[in-house]
Protein backbone atom coordinates (compact mmCIF):
# COMPACT_ATOMS: atom_id res chain seq x y z
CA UNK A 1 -2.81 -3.16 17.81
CA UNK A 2 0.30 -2.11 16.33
CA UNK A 3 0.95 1.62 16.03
CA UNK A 4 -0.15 2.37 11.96
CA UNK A 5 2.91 4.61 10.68
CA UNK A 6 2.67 6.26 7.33
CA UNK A 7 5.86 7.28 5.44
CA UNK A 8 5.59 10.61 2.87
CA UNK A 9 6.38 7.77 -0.06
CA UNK A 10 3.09 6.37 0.53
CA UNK A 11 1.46 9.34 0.62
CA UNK A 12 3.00 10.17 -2.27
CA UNK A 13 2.13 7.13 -4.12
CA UNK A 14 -1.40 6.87 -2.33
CA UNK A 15 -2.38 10.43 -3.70
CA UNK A 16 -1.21 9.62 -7.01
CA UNK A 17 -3.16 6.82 -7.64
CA UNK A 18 -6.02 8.68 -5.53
CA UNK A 19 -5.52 11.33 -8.56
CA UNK A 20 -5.72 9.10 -11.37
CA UNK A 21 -8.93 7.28 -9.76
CA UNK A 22 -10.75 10.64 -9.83
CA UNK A 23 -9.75 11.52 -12.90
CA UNK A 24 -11.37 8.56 -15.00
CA UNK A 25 -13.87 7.67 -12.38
CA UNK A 26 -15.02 10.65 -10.35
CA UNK A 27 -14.17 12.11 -6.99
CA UNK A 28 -16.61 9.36 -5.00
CA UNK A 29 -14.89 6.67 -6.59
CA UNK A 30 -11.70 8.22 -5.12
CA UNK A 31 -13.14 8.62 -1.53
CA UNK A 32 -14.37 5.06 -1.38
CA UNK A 33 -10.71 4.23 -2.53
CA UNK A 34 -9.29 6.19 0.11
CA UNK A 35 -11.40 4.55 2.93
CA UNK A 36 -10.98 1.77 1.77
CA UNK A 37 -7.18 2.01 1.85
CA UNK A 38 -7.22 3.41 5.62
CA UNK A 39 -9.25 -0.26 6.59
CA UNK A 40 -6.92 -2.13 4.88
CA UNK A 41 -4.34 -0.42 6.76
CA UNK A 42 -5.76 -0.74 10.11
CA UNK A 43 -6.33 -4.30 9.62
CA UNK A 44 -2.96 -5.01 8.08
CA UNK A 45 -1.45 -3.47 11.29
CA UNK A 46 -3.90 -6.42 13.55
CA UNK A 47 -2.71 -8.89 11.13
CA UNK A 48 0.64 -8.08 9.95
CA UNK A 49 1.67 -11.91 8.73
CA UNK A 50 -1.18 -11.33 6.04
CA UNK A 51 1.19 -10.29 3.91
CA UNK A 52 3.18 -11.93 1.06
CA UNK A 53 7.09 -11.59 0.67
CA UNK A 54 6.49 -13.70 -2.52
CA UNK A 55 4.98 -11.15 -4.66
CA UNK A 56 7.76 -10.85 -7.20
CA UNK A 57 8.52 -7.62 -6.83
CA UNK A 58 12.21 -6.37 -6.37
CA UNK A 59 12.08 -5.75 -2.58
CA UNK A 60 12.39 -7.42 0.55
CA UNK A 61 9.34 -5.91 2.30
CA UNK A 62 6.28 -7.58 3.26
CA UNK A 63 3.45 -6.59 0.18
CA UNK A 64 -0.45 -7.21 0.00
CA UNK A 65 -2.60 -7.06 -2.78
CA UNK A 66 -5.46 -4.37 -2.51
CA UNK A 67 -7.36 -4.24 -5.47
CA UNK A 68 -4.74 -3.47 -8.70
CA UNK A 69 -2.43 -2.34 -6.60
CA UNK A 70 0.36 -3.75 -3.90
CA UNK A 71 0.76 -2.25 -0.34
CA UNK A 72 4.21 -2.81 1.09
CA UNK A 73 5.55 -2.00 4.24
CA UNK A 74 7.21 -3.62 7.35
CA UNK A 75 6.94 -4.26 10.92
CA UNK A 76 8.07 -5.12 14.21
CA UNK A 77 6.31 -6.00 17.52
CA UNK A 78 5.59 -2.63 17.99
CA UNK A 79 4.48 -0.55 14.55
CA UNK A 80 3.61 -1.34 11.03
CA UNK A 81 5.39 0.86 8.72
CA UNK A 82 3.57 1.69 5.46
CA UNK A 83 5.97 2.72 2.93
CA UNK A 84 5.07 2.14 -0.39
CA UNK A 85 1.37 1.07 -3.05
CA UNK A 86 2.06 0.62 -6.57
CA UNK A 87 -0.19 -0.35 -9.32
CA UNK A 88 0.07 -4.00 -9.56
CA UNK A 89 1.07 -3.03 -13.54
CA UNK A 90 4.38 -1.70 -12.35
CA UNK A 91 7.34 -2.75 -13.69
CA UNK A 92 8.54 -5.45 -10.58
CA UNK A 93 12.35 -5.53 -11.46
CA UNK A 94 12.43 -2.09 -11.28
CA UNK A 95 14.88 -1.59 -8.78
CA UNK A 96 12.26 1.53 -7.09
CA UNK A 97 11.35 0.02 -4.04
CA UNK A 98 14.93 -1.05 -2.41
């Protein structure tokens, strides 16, 4: 398996939406969101080439849809890179993810 790197952008972005989740939903809504998140993660670094570069948004990295939001990040032979999840309501010409 690919080594699973996370960069402080999606931490930043995770914990946000983590945030809002528990806010209108509860704090076990946001834990099931946040394992949830680390599977997908682990299996996107098995399976890298499941993700979509024709998403529309305004970035050249690889993206995945995980519920209402988008996982991006990129990778080698070596390492997935997780850099970025954004609600899938986000603006996608923004030019935020270059």
């Amino acid at each position: 398996m690919r080594k699973v790197e996370i960069a402080p952008s999606f931490d930043r972005d995770a914990e946000a939406i983590g945030a809002f989740i528990e806010a209108r939903f509860g704090a076990e809504v946001r834990r099931n969101f946040v394992a949830d998140l680390e599977k997908i993660c682990t299996l996107i670094a098995l399976l890298p080439s499941i993700g979509n570069y024709g998403h529309g948004y305004n970035t050249k990295l690889s993206g995945f849809a995980f519920g209402r939001n988008w996982i991006f990040f990129d990778f080698d032979e070596e390492s997935v890179s997780f850099l970025h999840i954004v609600p899938a309501r986000h603006d996608r010409q923004s030019p935020w993810l270059e």
